[in-house]
C-alpha atoms as a PDB file:
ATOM      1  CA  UNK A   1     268.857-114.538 -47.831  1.00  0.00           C
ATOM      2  CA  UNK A   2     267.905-111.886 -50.318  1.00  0.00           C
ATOM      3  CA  UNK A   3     268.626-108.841 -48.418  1.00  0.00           C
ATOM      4  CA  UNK A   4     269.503-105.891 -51.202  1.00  0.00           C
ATOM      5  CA  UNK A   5     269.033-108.119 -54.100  1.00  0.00           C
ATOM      6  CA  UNK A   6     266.930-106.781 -56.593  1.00  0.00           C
ATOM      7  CA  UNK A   7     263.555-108.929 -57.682  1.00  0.00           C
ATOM      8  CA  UNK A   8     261.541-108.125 -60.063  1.00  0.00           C
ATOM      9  CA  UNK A   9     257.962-109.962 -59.668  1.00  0.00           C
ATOM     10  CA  UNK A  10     255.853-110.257 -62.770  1.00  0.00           C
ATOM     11  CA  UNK A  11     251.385-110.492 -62.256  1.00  0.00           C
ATOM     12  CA  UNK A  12     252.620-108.476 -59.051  1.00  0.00           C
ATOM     13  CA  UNK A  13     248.539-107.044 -58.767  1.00  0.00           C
ATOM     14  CA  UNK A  14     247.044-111.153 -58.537  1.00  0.00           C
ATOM     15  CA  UNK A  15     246.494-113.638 -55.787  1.00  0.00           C
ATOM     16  CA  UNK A  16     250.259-114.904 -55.923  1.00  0.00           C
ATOM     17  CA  UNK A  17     251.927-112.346 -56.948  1.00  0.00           C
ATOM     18  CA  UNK A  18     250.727-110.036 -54.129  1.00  0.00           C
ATOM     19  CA  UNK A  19     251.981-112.350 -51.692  1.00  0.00           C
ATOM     20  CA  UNK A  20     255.089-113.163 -53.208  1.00  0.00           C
ATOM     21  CA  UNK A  21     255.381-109.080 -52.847  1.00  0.00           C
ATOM     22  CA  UNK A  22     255.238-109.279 -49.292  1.00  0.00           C
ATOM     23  CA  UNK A  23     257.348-111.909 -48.386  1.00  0.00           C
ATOM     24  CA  UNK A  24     260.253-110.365 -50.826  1.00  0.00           C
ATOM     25  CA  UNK A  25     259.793-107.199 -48.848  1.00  0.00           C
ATOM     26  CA  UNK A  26     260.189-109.221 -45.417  1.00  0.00           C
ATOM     27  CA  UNK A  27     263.100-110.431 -46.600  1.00  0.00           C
ATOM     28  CA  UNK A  28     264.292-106.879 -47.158  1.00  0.00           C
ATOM     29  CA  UNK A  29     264.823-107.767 -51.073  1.00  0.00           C
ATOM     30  CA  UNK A  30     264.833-105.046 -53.530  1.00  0.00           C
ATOM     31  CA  UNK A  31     261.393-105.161 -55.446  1.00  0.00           C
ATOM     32  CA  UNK A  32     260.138-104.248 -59.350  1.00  0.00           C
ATOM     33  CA  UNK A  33     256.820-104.883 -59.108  1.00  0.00           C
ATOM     34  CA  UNK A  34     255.207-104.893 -62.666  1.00  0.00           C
ATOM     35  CA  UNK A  35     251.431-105.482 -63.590  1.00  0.00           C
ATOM     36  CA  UNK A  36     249.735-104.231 -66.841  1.00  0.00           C
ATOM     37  CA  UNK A  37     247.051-102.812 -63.899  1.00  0.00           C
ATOM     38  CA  UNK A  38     249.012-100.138 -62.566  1.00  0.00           C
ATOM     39  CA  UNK A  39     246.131 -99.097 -60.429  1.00  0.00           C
ATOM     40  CA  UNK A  40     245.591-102.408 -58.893  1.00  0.00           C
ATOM     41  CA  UNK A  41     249.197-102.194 -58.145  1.00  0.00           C
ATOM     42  CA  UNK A  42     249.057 -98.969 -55.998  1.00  0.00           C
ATOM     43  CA  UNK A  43     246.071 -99.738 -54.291  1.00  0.00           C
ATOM     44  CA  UNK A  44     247.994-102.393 -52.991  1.00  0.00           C
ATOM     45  CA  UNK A  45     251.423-101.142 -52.413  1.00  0.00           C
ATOM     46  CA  UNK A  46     251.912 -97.700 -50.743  1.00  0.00           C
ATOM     47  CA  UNK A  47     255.507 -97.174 -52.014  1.00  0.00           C
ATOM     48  CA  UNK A  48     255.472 -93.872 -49.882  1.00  0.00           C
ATOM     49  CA  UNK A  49     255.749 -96.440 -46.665  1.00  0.00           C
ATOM     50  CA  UNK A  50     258.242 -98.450 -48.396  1.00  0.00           C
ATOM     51  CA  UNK A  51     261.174 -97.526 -50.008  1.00  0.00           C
ATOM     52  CA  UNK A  52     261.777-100.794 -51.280  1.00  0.00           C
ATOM     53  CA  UNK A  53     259.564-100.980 -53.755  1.00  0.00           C
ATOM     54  CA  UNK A  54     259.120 -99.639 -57.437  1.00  0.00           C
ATOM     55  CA  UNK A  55     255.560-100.167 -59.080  1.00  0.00           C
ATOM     56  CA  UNK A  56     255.753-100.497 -63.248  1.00  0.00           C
ATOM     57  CA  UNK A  57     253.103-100.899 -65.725  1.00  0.00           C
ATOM     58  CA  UNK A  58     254.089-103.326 -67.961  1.00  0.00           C
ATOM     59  CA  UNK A  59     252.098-105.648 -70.625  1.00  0.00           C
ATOM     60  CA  UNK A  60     253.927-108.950 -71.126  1.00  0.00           C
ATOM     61  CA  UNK A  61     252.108-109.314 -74.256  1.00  0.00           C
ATOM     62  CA  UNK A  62     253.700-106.519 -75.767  1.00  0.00           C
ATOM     63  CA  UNK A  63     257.134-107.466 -76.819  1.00  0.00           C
ATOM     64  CA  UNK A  64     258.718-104.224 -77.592  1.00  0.00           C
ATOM     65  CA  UNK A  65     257.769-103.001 -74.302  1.00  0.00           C
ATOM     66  CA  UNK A  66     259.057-105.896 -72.529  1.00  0.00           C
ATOM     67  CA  UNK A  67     262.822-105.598 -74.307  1.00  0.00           C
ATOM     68  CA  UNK A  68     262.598-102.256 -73.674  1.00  0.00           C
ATOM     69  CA  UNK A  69     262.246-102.465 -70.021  1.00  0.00           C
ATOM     70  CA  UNK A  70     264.449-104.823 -69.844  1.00  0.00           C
ATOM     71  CA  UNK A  71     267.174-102.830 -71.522  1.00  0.00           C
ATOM     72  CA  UNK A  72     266.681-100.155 -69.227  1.00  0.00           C
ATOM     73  CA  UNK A  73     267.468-102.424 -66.095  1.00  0.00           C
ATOM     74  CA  UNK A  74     270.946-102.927 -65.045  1.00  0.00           C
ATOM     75  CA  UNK A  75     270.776-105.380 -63.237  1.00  0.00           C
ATOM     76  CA  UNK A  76     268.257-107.982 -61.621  1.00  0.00           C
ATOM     77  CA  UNK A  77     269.154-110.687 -58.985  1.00  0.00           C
ATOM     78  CA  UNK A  78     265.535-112.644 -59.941  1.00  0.00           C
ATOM     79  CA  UNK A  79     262.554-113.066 -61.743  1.00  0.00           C
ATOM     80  CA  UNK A  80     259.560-114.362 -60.542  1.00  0.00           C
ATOM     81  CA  UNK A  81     256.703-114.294 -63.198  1.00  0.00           C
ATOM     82  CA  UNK A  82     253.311-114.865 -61.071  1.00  0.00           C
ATOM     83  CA  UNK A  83     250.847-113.655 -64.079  1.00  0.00           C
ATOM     84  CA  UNK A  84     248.065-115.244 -65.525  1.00  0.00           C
ATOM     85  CA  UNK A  85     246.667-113.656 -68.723  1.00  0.00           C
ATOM     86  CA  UNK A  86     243.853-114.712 -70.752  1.00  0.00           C
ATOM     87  CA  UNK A  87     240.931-114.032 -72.885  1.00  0.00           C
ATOM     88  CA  UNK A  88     237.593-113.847 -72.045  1.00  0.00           C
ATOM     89  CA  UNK A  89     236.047-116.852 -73.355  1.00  0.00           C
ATOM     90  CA  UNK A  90     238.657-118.596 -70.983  1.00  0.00           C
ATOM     91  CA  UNK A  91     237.433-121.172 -68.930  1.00  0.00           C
ATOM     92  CA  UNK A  92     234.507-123.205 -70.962  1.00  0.00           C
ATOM     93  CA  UNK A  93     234.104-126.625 -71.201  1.00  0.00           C
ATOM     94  CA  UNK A  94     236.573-128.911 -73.444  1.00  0.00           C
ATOM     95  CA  UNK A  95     233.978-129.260 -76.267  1.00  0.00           C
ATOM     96  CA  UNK A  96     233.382-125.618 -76.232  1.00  0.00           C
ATOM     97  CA  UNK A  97     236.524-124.484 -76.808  1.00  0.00           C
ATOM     98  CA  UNK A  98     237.133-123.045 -80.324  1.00  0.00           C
ATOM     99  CA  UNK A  99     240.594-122.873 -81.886  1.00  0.00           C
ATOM    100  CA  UNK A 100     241.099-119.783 -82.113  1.00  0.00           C
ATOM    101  CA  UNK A 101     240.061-118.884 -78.566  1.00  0.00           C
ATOM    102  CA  UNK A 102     242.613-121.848 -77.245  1.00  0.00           C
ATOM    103  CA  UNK A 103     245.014-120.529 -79.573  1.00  0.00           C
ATOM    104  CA  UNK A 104     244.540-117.054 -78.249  1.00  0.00           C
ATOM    105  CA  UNK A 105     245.549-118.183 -74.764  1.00  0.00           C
ATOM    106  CA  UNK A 106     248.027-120.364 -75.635  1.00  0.00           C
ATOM    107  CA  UNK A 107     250.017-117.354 -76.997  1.00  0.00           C
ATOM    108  CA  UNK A 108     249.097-114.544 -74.266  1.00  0.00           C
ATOM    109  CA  UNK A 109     250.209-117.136 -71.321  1.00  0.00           C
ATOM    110  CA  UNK A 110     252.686-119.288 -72.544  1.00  0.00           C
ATOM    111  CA  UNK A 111     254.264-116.342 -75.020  1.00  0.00           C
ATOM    112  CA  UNK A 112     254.042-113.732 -72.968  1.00  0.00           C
ATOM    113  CA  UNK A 113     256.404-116.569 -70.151  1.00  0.00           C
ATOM    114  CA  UNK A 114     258.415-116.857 -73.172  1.00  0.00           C
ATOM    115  CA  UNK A 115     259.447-113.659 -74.024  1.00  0.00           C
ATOM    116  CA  UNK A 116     259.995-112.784 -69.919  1.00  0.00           C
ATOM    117  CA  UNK A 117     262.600-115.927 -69.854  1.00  0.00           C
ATOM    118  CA  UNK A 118     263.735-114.598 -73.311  1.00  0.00           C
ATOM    119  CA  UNK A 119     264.981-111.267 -72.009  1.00  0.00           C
ATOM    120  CA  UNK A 120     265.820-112.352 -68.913  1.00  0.00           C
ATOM    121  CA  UNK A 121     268.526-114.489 -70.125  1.00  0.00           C
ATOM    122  CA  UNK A 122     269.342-111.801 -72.301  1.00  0.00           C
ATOM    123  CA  UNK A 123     270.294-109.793 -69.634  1.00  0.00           C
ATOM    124  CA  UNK A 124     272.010-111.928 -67.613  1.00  0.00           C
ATOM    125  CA  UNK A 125     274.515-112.578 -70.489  1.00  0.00           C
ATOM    126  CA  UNK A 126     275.398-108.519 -70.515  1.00  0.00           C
ATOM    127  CA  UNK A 127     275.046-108.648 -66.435  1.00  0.00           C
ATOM    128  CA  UNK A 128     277.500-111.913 -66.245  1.00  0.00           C
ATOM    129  CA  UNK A 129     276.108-111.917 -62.153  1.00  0.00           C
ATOM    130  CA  UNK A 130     273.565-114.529 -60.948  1.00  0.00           C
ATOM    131  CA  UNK A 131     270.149-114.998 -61.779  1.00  0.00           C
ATOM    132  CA  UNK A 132     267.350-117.421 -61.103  1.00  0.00           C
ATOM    133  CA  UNK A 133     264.296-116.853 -62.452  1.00  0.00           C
ATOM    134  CA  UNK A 134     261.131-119.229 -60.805  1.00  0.00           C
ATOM    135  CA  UNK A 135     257.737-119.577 -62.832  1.00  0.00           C
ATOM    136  CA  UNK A 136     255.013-120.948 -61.878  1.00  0.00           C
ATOM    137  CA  UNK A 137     253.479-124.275 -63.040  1.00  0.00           C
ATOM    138  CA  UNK A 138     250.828-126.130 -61.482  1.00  0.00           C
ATOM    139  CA  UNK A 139     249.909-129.574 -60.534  1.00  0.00           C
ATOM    140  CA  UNK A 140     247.641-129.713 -63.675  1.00  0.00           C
ATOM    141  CA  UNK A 141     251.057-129.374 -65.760  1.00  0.00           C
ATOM    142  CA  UNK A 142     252.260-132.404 -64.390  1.00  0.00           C
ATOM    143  CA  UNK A 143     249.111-134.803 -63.446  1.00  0.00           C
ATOM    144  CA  UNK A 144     246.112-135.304 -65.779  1.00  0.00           C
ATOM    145  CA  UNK A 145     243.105-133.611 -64.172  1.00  0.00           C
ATOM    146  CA  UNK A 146     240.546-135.006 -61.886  1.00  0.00           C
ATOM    147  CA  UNK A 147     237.342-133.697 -63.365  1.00  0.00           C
ATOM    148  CA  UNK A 148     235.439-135.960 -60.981  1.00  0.00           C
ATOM    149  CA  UNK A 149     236.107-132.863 -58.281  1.00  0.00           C
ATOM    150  CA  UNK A 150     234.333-130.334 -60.644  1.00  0.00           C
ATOM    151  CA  UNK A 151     231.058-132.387 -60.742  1.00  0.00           C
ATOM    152  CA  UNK A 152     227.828-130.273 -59.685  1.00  0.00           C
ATOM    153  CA  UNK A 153     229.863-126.776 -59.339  1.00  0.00           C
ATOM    154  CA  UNK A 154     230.115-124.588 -62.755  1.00  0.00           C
ATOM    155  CA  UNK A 155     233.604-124.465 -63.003  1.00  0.00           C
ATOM    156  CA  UNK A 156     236.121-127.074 -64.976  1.00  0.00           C
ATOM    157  CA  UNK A 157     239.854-127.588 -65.764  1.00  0.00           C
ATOM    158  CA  UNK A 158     240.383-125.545 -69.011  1.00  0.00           C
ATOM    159  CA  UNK A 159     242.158-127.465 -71.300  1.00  0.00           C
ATOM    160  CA  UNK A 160     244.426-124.064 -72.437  1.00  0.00           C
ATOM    161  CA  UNK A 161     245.656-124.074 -68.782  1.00  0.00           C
ATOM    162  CA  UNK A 162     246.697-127.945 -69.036  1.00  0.00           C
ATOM    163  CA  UNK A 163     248.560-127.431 -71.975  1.00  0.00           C
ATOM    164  CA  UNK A 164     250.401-123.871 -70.760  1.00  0.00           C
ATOM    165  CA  UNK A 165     251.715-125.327 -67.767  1.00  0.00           C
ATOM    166  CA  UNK A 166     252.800-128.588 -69.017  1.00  0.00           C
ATOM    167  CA  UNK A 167     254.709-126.620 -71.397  1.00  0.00           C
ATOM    168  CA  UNK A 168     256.007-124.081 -69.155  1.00  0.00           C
ATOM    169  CA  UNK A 169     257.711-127.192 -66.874  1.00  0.00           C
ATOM    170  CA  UNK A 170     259.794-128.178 -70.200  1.00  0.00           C
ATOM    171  CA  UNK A 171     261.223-124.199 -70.900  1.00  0.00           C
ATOM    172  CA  UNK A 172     262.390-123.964 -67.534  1.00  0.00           C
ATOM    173  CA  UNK A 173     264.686-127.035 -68.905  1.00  0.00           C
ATOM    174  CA  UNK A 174     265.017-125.925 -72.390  1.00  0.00           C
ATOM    175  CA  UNK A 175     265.986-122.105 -71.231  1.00  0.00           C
ATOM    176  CA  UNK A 176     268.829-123.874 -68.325  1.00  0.00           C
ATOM    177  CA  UNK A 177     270.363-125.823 -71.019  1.00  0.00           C
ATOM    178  CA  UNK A 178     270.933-123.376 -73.853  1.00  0.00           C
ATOM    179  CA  UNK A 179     272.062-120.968 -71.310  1.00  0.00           C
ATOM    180  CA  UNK A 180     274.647-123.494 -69.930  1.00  0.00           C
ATOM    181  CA  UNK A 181     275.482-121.364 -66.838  1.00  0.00           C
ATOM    182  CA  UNK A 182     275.677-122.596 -63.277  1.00  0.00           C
ATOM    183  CA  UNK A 183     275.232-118.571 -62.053  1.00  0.00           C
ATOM    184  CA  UNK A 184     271.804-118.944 -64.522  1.00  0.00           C
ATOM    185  CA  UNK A 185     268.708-121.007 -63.120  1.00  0.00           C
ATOM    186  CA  UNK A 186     265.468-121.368 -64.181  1.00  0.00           C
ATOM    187  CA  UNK A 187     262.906-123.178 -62.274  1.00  0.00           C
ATOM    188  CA  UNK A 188     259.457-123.119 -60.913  1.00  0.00           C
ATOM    189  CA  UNK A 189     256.674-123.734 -58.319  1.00  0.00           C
ATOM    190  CA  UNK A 190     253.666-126.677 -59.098  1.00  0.00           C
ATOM    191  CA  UNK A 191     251.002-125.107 -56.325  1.00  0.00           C
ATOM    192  CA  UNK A 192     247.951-127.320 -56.023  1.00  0.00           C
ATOM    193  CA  UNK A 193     244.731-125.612 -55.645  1.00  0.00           C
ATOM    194  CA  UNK A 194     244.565-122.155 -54.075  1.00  0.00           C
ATOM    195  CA  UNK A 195     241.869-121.225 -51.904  1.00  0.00           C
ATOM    196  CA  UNK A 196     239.504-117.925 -53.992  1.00  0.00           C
ATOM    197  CA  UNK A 197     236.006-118.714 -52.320  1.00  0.00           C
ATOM    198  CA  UNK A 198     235.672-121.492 -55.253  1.00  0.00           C
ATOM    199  CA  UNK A 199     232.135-123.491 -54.013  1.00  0.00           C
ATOM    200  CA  UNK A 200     231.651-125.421 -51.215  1.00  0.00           C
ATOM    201  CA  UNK A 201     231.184-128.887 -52.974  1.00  0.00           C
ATOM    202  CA  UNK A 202     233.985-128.217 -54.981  1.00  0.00           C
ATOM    203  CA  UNK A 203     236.082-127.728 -51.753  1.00  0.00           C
ATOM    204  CA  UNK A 204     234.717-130.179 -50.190  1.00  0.00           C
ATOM    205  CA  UNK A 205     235.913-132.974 -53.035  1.00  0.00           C
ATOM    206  CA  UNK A 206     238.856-131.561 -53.501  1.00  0.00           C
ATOM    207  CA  UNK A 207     240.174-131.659 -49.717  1.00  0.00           C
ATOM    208  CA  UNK A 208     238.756-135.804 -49.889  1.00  0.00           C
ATOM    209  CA  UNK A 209     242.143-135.824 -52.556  1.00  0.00           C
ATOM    210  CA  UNK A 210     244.512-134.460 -50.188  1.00  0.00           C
ATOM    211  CA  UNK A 211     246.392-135.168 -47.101  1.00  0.00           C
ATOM    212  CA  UNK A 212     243.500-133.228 -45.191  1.00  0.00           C
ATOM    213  CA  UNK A 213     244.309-129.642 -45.474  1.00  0.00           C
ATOM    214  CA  UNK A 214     242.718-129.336 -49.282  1.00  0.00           C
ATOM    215  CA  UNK A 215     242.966-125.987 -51.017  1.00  0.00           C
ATOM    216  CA  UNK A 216     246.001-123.876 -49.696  1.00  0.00           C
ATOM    217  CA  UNK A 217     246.693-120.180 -49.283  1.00  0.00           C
ATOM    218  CA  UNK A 218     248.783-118.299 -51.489  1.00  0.00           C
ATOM    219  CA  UNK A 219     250.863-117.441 -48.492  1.00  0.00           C
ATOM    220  CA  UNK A 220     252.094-120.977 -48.418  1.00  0.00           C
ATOM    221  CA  UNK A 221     253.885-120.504 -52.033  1.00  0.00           C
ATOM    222  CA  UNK A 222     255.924-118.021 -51.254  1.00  0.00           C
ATOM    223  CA  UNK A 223     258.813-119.924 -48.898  1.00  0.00           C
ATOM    224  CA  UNK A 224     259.369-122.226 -52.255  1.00  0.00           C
ATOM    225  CA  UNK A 225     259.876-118.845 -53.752  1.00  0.00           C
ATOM    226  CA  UNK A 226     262.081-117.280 -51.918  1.00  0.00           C
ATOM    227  CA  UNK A 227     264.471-120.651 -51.624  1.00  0.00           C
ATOM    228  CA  UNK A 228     264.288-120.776 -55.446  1.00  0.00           C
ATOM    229  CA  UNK A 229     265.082-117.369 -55.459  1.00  0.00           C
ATOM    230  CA  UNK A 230     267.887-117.496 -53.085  1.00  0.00           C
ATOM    231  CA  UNK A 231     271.578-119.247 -52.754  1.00  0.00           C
ATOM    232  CA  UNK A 232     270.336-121.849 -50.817  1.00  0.00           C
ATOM    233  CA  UNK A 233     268.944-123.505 -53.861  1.00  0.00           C
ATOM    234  CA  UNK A 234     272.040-122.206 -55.779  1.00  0.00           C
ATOM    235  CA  UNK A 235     272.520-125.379 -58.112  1.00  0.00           C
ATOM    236  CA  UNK A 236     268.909-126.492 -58.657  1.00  0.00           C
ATOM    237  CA  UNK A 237     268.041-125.359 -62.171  1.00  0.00           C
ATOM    238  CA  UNK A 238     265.416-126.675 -65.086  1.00  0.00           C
ATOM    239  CA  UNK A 239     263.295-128.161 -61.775  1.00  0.00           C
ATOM    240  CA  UNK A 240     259.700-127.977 -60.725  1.00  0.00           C
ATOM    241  CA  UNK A 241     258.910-128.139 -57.051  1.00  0.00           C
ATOM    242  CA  UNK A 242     255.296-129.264 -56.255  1.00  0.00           C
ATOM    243  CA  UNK A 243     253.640-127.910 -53.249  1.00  0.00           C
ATOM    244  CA  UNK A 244     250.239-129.768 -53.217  1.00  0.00           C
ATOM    245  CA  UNK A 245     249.344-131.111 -49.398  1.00  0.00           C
ATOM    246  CA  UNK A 246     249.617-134.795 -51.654  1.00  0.00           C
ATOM    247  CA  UNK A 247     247.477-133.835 -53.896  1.00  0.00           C
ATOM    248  CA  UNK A 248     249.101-135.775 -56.933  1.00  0.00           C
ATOM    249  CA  UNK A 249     250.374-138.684 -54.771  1.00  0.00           C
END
């Protein structure tokens, strides 16, 4: 399906993005693979084995460097923007969140998904080929959280990532309509929970809310990916596809 098209994955060094890497390559796509941790990147990818693959450094959160790699591509096929960047006081409880750290994450995540839709449509209009870009949500952008499932483990919903999601569901509309293009699509993935050795009560709770499987791999993402990514989803565009085992039934 994407044999020879050129991809460019975005967060290619993290949980998702790695994966998403491999299945692109399976498919025999083109890849620009792009991480501000260029070392993470080639510890990863050896692309002396595989011709098929171009490592970048690249921080999202820099918007000069963004255009300007951009402008230097000729052409891309898709976009898939798997990162997740964020402060270090990200992650505390609602009440201990201060403004400025919420605001700080706010901006790095959801701006930094901005500015990649931004310039992607930008160069779509001087490519005039197709395009889809897919982002990715998650079910806490579209259901209120369960905090009951967070009970006796450290760990919590943050309410930054609540409010990024959420938001990044409503650009992949607002991006699809001002482009007005059928050849243009932007969409993205809702995964539920993704299995990182989070604790065992945790786990535990959180499989009770599913259809039995509970957390999933990020290996199970990446066929929503590539169907975004491909013709076969050719006039979906400004939709969110949740892959969740039930979660938010």
């Amino acid at each position: 399906m994407l044999k020879n098209k050129t991809i460019l994955v975005v967060g290619a060094a993290g949980l998702l993005g790695s994966k998403v890497i491999n299945a692109l390559l399976q498919a025999n796509a083109q890849v620009i693979a792009t991480d501000i941790n260029l070392t993470g990147l080639q510890q990863q990818f050896d692309t002396g084995k595989n011709q098929n693959i171009t490592l970048v450094s690249l921080d999202i959160n820099n918007e000069a460097e963004v255009k300007r790699f951009f402008e230097q591509q000729p052409q891309l096929e898709g976009v898939v923007n798997c990162a997740y960047p964020r402060n270090k006081h990200y992650g505390k409880s609602f009440f201990d969140v201060s403004l400025s750290s919420f605001n700080d994450n706010v901006a790095m995540h959801l701006g930094s998904s901005f500015i990649i839709m931004q310039q992607s449509a930008a160069l779509f209009l001087r490519q005039q080929s197709p395009m889809s870009i897919v982002n990715v949500s998650s079910i806490y952008g579209v259901v209120a959280p369960d905090f009951d499932i967070y009970e006796g483990t450290p760990m919590t919903m943050p309410v930054e990532y609540a409010a990024i999601k959420s938001a990044i569901v409503h650009l992949n509309k607002y991006v699809s309509s001002f482009i007005k293009d059928s050849r243009f699509r932007v969409n993205s993935i809702s995964p539920g929970g993704l299995f990182n050795h989070q604790p065992q009560a945790f786990l535990d709770k959180y499989q009770q809310r599913t259809m039995g499987t509970g957390m999933l791999s990020a290996d199970d993402m990446t066929g929503s990916v590539l169907f975004l990514l491909s013709d076969q989803s050719k006039y979906m565009t400004g939709q969110n596809l949740i892959i969740d085992d039930g979660f938010t039934l």
